[in-house]
N, C-alpha and C. Protein backbone atom coordinates (compact mmCIF):
# COMPACT_ATOMS: atom_id res chain seq x y z
N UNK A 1 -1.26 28.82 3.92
CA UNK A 1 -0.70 27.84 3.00
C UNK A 1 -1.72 26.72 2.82
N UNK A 2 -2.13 26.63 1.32
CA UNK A 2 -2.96 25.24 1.59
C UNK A 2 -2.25 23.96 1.55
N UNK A 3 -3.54 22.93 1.97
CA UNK A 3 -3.14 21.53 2.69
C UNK A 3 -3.23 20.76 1.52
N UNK A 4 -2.43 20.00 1.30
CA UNK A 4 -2.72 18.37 0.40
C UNK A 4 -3.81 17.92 1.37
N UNK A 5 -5.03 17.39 0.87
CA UNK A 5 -5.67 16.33 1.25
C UNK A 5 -4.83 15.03 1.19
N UNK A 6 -5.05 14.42 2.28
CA UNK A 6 -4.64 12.77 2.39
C UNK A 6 -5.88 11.82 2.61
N UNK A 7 -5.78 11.28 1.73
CA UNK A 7 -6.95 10.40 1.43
C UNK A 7 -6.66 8.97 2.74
N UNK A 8 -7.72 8.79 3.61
CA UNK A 8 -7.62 7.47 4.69
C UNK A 8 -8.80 6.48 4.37
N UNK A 9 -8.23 5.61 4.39
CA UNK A 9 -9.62 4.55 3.94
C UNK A 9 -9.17 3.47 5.13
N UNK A 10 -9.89 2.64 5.48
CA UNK A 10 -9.38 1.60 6.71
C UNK A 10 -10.06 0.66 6.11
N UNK A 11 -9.52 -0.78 5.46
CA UNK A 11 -9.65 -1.66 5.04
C UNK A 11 -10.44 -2.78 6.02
N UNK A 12 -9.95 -2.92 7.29
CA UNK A 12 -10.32 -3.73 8.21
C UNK A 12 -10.48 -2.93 9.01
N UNK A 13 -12.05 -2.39 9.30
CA UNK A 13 -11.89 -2.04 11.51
C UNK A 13 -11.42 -2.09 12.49
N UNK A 14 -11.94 -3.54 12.22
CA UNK A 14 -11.59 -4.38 13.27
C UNK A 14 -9.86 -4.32 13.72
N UNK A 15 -9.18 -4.89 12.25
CA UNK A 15 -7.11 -4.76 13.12
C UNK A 15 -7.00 -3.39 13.04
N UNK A 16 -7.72 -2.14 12.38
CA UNK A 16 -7.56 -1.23 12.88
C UNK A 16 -7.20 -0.60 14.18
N UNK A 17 -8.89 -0.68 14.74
CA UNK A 17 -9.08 -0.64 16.34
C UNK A 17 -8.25 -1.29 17.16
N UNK A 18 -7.90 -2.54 16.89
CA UNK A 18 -6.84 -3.33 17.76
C UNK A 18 -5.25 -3.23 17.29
N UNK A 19 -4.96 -2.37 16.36
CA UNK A 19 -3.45 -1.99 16.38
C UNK A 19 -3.36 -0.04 16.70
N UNK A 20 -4.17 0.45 17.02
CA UNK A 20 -4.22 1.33 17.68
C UNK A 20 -4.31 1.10 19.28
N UNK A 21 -5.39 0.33 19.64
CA UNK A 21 -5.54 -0.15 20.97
C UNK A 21 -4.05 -0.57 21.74
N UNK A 22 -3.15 -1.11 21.03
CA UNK A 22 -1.84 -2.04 21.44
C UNK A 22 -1.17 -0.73 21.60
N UNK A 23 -0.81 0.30 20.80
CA UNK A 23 0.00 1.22 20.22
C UNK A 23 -0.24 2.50 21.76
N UNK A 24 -1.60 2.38 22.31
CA UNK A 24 -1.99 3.32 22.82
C UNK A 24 -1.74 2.52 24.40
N UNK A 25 -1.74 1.42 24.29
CA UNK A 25 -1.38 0.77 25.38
C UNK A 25 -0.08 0.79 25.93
N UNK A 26 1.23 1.11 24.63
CA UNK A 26 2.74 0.81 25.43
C UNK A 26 3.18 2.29 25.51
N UNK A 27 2.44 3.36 25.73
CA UNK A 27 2.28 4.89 25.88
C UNK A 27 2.19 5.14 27.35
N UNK A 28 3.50 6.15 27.61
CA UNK A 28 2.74 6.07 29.39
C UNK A 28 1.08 7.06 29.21
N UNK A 29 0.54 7.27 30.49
CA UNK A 29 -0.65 7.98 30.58
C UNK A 29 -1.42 9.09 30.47
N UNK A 30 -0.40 9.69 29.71
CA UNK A 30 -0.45 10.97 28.76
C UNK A 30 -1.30 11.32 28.12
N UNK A 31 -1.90 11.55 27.20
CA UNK A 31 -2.68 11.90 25.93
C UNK A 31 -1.37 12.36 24.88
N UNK A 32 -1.71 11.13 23.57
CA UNK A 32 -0.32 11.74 22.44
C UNK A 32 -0.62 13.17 22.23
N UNK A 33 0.68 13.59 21.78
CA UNK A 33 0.48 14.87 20.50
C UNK A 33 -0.15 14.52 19.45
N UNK A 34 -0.46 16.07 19.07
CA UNK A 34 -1.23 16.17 17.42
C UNK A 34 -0.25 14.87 16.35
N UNK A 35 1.27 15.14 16.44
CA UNK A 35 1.62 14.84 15.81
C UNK A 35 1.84 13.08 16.27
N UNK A 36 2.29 12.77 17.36
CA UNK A 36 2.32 11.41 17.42
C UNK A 36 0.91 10.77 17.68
N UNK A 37 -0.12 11.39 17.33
CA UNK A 37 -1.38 10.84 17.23
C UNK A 37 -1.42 10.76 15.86
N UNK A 38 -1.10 11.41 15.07
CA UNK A 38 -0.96 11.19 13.60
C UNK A 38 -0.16 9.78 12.91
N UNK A 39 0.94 9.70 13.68
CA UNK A 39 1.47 8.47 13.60
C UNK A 39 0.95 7.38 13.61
N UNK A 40 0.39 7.16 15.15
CA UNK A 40 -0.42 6.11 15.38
C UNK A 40 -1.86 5.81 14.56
N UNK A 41 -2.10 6.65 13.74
CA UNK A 41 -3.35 6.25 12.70
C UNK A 41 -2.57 5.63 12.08
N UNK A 42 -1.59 6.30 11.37
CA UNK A 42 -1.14 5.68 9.81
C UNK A 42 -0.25 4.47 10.34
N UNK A 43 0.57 4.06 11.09
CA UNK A 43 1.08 2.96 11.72
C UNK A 43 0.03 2.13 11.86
N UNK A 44 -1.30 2.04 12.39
CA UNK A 44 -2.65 1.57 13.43
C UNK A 44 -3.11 1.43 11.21
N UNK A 45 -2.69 1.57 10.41
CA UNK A 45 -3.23 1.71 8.74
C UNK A 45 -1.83 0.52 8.39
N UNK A 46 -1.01 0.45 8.60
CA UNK A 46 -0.12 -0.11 7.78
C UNK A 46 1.24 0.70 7.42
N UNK A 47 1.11 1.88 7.19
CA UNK A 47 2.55 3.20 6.79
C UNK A 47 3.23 2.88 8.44
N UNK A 48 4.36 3.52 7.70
CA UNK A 48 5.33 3.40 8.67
C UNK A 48 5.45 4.74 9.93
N UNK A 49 4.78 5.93 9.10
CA UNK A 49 4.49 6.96 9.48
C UNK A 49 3.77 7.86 9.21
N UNK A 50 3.09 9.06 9.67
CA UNK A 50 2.31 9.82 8.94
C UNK A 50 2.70 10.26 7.97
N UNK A 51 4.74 10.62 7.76
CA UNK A 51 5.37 11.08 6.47
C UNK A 51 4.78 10.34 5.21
N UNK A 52 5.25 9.19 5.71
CA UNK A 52 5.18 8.04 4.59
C UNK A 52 3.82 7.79 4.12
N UNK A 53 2.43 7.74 4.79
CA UNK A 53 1.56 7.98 4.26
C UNK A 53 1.05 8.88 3.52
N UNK A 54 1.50 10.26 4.04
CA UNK A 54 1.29 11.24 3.09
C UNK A 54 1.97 11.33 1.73
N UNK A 55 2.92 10.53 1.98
CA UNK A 55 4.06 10.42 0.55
C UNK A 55 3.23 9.41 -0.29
N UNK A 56 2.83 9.06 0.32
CA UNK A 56 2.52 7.54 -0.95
C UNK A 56 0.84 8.37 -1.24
N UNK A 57 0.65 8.84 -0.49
CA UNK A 57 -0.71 9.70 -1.29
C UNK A 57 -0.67 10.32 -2.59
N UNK A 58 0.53 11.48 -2.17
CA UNK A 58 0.91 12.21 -3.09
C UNK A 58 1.24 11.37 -4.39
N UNK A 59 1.73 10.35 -4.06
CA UNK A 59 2.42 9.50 -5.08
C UNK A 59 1.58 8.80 -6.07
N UNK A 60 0.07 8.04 -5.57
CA UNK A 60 -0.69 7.36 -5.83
C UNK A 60 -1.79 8.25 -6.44
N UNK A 61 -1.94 9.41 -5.80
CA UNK A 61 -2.48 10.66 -6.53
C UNK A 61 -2.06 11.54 -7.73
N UNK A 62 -0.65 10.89 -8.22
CA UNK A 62 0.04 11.54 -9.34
C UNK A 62 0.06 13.44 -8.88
N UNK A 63 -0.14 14.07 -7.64
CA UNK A 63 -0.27 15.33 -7.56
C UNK A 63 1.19 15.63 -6.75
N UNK A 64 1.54 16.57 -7.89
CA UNK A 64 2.98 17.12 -7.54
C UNK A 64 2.26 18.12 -6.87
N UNK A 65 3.26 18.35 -5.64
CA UNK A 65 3.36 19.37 -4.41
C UNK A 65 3.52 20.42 -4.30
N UNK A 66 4.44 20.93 -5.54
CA UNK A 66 4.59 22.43 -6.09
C UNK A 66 3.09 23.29 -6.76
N UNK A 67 2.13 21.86 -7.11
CA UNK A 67 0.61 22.61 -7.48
C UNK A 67 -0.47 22.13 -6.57
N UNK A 68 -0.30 22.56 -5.18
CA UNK A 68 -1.41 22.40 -4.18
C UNK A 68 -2.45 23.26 -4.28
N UNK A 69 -2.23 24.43 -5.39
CA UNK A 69 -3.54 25.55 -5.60
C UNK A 69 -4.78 24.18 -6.90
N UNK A 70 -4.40 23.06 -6.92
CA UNK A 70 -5.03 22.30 -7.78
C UNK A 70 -6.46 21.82 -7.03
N UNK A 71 -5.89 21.43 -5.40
CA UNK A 71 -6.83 21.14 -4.64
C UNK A 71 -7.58 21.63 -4.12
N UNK A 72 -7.80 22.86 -4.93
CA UNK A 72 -8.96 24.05 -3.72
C UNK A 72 -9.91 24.00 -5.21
N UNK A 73 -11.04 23.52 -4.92
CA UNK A 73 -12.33 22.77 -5.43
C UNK A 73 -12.88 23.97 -6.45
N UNK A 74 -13.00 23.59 -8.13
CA UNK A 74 -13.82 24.81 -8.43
C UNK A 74 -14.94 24.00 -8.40
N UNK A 75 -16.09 25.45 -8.63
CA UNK A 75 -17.29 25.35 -8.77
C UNK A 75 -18.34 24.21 -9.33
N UNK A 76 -17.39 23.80 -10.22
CA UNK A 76 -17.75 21.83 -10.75
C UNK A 76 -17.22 21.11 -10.11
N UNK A 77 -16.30 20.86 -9.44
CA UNK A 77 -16.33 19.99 -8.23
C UNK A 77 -16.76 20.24 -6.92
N UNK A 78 -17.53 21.42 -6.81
CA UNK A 78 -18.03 21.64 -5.61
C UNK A 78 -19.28 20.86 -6.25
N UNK A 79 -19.72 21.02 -6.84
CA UNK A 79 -21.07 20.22 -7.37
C UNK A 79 -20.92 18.66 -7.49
N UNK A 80 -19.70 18.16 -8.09
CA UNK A 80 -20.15 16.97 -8.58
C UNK A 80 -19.79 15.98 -6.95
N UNK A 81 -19.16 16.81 -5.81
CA UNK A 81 -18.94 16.08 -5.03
C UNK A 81 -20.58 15.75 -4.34
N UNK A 82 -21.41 16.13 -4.38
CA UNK A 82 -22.90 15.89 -3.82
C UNK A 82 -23.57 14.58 -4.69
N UNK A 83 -22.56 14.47 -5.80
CA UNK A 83 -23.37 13.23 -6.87
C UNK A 83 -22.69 12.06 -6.14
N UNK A 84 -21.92 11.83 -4.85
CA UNK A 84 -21.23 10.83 -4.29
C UNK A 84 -21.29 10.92 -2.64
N UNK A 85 -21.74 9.63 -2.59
CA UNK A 85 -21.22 9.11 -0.74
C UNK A 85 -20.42 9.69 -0.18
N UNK A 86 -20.94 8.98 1.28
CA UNK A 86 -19.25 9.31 1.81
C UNK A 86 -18.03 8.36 1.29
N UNK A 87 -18.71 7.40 0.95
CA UNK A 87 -17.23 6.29 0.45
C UNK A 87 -17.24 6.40 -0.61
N UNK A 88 -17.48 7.38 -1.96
CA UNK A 88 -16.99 7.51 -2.78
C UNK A 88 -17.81 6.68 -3.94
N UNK A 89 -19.24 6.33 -3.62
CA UNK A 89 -19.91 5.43 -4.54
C UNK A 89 -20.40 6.50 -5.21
N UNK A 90 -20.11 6.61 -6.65
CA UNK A 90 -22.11 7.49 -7.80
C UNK A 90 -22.87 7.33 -7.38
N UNK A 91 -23.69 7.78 -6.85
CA UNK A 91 -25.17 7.68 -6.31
C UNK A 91 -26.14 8.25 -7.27
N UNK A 92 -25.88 9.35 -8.22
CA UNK A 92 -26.89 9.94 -8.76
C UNK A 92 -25.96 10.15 -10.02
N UNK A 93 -26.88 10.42 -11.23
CA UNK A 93 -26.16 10.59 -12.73
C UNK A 93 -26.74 12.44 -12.96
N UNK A 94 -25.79 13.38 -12.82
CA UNK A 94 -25.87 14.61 -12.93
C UNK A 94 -26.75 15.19 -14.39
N UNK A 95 -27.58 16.02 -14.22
CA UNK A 95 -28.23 16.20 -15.70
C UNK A 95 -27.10 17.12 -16.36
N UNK A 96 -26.17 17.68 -16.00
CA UNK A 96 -25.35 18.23 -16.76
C UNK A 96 -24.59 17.60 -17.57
N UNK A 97 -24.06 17.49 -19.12
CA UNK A 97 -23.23 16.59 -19.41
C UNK A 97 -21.63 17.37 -18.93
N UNK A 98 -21.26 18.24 -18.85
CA UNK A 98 -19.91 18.91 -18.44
C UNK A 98 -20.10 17.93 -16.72
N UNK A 99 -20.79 18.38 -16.03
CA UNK A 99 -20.74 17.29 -14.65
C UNK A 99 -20.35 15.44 -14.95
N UNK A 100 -21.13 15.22 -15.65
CA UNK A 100 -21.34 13.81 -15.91
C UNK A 100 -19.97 12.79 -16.52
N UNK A 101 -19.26 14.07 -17.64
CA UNK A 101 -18.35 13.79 -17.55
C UNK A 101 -17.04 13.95 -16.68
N UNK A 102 -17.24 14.68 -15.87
CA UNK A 102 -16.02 15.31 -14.14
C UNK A 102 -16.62 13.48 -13.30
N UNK A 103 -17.64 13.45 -13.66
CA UNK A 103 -17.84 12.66 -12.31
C UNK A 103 -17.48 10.98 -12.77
N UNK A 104 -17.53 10.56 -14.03
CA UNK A 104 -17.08 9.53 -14.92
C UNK A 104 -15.71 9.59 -14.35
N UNK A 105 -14.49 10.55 -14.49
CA UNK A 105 -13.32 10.40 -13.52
C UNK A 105 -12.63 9.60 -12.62
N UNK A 106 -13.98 10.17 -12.04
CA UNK A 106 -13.65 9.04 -10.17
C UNK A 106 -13.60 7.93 -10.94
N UNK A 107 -14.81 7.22 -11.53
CA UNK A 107 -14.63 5.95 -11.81
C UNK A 107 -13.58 5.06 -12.62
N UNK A 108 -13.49 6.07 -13.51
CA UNK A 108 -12.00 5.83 -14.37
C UNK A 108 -11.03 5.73 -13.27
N UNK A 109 -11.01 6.73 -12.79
CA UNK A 109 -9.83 6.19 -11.74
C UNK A 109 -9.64 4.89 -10.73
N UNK A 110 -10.80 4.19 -10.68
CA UNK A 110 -11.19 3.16 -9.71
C UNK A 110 -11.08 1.76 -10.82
N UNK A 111 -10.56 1.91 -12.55
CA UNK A 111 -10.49 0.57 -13.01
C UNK A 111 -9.41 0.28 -13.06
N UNK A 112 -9.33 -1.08 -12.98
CA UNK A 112 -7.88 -1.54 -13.09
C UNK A 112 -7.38 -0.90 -14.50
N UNK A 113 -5.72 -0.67 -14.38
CA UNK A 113 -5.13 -0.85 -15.77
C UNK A 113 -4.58 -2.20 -16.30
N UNK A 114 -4.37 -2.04 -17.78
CA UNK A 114 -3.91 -2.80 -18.38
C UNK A 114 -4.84 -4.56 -17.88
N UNK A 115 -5.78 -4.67 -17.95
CA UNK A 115 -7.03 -5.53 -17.92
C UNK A 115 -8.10 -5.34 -18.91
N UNK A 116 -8.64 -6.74 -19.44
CA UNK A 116 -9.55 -6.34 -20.63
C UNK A 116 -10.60 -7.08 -20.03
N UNK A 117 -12.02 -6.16 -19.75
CA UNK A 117 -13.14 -6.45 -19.55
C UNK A 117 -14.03 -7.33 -20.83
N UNK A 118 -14.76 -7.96 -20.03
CA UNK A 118 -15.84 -8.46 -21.30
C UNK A 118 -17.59 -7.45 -20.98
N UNK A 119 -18.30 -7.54 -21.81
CA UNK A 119 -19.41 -6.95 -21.04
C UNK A 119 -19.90 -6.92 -20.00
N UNK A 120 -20.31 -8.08 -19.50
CA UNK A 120 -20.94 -8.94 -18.69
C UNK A 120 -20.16 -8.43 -17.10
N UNK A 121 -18.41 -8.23 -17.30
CA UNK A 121 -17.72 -8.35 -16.45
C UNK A 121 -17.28 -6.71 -15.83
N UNK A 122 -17.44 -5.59 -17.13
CA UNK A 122 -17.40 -4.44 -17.06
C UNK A 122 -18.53 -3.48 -16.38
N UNK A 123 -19.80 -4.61 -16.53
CA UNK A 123 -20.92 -4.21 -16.05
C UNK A 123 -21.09 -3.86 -14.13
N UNK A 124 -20.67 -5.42 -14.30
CA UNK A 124 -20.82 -5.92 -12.75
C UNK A 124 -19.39 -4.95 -11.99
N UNK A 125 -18.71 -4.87 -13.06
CA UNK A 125 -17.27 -3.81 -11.68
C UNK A 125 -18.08 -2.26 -12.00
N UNK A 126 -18.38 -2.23 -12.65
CA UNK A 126 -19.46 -0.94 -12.60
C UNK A 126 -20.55 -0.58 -11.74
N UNK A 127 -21.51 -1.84 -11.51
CA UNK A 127 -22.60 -1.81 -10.59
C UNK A 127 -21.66 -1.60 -9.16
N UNK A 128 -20.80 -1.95 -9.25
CA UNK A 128 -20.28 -1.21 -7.43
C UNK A 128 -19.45 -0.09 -7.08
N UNK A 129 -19.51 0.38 -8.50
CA UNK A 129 -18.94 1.68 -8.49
C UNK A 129 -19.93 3.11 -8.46
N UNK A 130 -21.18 2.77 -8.49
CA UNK A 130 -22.11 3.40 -8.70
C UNK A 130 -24.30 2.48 -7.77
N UNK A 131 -24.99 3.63 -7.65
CA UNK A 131 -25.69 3.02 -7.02
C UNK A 131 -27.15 3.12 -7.90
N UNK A 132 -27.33 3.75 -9.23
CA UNK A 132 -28.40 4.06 -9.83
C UNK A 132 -28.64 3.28 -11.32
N UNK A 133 -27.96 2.17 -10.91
CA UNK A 133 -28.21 1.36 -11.95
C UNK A 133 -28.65 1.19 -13.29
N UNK A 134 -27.11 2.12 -13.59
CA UNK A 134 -27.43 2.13 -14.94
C UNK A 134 -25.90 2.05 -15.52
N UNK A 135 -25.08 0.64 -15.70
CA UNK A 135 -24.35 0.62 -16.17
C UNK A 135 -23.94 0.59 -17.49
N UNK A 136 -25.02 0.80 -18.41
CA UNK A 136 -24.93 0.51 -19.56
C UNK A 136 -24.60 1.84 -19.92
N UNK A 137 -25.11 3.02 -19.12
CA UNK A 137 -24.82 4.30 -19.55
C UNK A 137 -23.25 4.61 -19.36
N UNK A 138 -22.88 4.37 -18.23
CA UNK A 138 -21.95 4.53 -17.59
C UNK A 138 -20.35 3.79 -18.91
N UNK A 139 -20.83 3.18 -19.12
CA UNK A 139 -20.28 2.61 -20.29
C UNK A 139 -19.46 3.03 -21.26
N UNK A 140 -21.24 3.43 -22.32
CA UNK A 140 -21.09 3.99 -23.46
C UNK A 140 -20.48 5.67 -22.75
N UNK A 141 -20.97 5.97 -22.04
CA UNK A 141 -20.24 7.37 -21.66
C UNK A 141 -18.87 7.63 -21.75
N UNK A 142 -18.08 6.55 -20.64
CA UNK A 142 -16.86 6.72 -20.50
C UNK A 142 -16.20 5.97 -22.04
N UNK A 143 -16.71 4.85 -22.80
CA UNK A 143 -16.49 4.80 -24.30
C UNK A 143 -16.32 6.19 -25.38
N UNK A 144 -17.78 6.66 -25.42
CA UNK A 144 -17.56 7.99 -26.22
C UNK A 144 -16.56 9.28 -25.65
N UNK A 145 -16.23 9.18 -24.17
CA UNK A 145 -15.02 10.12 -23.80
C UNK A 145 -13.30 9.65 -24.33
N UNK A 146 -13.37 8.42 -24.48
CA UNK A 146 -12.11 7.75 -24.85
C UNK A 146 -11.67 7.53 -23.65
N UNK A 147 -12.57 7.47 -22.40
CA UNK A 147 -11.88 6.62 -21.09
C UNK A 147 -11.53 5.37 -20.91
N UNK A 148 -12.27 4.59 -21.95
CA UNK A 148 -11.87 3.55 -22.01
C UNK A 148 -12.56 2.97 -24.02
N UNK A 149 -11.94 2.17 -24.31
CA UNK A 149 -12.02 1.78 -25.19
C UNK A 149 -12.61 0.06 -25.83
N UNK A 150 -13.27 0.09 -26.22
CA UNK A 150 -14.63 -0.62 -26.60
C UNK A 150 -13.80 -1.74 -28.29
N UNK A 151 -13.76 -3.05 -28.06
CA UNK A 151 -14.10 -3.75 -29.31
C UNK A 151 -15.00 -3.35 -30.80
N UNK A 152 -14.85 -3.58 -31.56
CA UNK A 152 -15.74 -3.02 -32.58
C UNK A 152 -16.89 -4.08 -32.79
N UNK A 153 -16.70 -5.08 -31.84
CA UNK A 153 -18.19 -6.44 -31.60
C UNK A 153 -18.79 -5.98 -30.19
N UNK A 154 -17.86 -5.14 -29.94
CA UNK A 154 -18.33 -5.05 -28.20
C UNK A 154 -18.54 -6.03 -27.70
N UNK A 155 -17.29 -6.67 -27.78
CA UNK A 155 -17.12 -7.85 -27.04
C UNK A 155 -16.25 -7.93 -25.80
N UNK A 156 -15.30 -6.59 -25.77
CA UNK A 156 -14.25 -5.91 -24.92
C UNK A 156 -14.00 -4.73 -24.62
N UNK A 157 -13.79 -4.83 -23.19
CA UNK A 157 -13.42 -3.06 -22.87
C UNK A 157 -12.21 -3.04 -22.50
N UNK A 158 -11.46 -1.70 -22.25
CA UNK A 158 -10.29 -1.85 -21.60
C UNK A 158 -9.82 -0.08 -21.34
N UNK A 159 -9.10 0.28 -19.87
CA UNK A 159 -9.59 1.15 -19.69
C UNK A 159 -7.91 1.86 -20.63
N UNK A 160 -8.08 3.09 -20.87
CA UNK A 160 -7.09 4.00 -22.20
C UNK A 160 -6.81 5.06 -20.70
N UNK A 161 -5.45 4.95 -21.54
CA UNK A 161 -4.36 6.02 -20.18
C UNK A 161 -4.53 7.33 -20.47
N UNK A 162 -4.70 8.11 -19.35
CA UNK A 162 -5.07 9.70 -19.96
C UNK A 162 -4.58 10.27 -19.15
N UNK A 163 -4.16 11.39 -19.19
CA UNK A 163 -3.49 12.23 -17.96
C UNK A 163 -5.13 12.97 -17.08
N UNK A 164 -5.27 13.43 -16.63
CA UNK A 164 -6.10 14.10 -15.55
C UNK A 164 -6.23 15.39 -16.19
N UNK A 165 -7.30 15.71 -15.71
CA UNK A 165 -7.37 17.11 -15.85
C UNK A 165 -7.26 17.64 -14.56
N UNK A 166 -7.10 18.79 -14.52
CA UNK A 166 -6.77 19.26 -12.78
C UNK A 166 -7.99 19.33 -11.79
N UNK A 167 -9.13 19.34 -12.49
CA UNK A 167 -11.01 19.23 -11.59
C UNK A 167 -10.88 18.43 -11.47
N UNK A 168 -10.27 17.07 -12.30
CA UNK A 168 -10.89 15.60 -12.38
C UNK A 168 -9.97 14.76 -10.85
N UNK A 169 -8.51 15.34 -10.76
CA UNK A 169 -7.83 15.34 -9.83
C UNK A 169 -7.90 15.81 -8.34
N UNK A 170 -8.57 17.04 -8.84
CA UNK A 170 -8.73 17.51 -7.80
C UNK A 170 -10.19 16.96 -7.13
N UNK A 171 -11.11 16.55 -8.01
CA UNK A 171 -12.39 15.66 -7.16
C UNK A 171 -12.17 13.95 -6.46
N UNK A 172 -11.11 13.68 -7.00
CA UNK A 172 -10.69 12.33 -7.23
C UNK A 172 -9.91 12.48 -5.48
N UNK A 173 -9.27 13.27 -5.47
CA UNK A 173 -8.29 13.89 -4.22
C UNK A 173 -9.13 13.83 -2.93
N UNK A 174 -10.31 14.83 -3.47
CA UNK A 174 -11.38 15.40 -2.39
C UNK A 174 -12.18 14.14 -1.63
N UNK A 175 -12.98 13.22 -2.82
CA UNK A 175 -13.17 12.31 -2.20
C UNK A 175 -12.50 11.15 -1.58
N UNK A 176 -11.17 10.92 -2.05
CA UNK A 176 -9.88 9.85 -1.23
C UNK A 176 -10.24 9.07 -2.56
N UNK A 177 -10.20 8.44 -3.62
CA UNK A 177 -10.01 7.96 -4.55
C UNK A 177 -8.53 7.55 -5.43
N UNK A 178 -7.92 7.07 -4.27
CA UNK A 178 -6.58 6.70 -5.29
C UNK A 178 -6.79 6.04 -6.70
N UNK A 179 -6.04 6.65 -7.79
CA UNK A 179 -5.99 6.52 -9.02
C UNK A 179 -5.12 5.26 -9.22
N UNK A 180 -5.53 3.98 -10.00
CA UNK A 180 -4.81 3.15 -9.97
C UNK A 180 -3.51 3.31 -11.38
C-alpha cells in the first residue's frame, strides 16, 4: 500500500529539541514505540498528534487520500526534484522548458494568495525562493504560464488560482512544500 508523504519542517530547533527533551523526560526508562515516538515529534512540532499532523498535511496539500497512486514520482519529477535543496530552495533553472515549467510550481505554491506584489517586492520574495539569480526570469515565466498575473504597466503582480496538476502536486508533496 503506498504512503502519503508528510511533509516536517521545524520552525525553531531550538523549542523543538527542548519540547521533545521535556516529553522524553516524564517517560519512564523505556525507549517509546514507533508509534508514540511519532507523537512526540509532532507534539515536540506543535500538532496535537501524529493523526492530526498528518491530517492537516493532507489538508494543506489539497491531496485527497483515495489518490495516493498521485505520489509515486513520474519521470519529470524524478528530475525536477535534483533542480532543489534539501529545504526546498531552486537552485538551478532546468534547460528543459516542460521541467522549468513543473518546477515554477513549487514556487507558485510558496506565494501568498490574494496579495498584490509590486516589482521591486515580487523580486525580492523571489530571490529566496530560488538561488541562481535570476528573478526576472522567474517572473515573466510564471506570467506567460498564467501563474500569476502581471499589470499591463507592470506595475503589479498577483498570484491567479489554479488547480494542480498531479506532477506539480506530487513534486510539491515530495519536497514538503505546503501550498498556501
Amino acid at each position: 500500500m503506498p504512503r502519503n508523504l508528510v511533509p516536517f519542517s521545524i520552525p525553531d530547533l531550538s523549542t523543538f529539541a527542548k519540547n521533545i527533551r521535556r516529553e522524553l523526560a516524564i517517560r519512564p526508562s523505556t525507549l517509546p514505540t514507533h508509534l508514540e515516538l511519532l507523537n512526540i515529534l509532532a507534539r515536540a512540532n506543535g500538532s496535537r498528534n501524529y493523526q492530526h499532523m498528518r491530517a492537516e498535511a493532507v489538508k494543506s496539500q489539497k491531496i485527497d487520500q483515495s489518490s495516493s497512486n498521485d505520489l509515486v514520482p513520474s519521470k519529470a519529477v524524478e528530475r525536477c526534484i535534483r533542480f532543489f535543496d534539501s529545504a526546498g530552495v531552486f537552485k538551478a533553472w532546468p534547460a528543459r522548458t516542460s521541467l522549468q515549467n513543473l518546477c515554477l510550481w513549487v514556487l507558485w505554491a510558496r506565494i501568498p494568495d490574494n496579495r498584490i506584489f509590486n516589482e521591486r517586492e515580487i523580486s525580492q520574495y523571489l530571490d529566496k525562493l530560488h538561488t541562481f539569480g535570476d528573478a526576472a526570469t522567474l517572473r515573466r515565466t510564471l506570467c506567460s504560464l498564467g501563474l500569476m498575473s502581471r499589470s499591463k504597466d507592470g506595475s503589479t503582480y498577483q498570484k491567479q488560482d489554479k488547480d494542480l496538476p498531479a506532477d506539480a502536486r506530487t513534486l510539491i508533496a515530495v519536497l514538503g512544500v505546503a501550498p498556501r
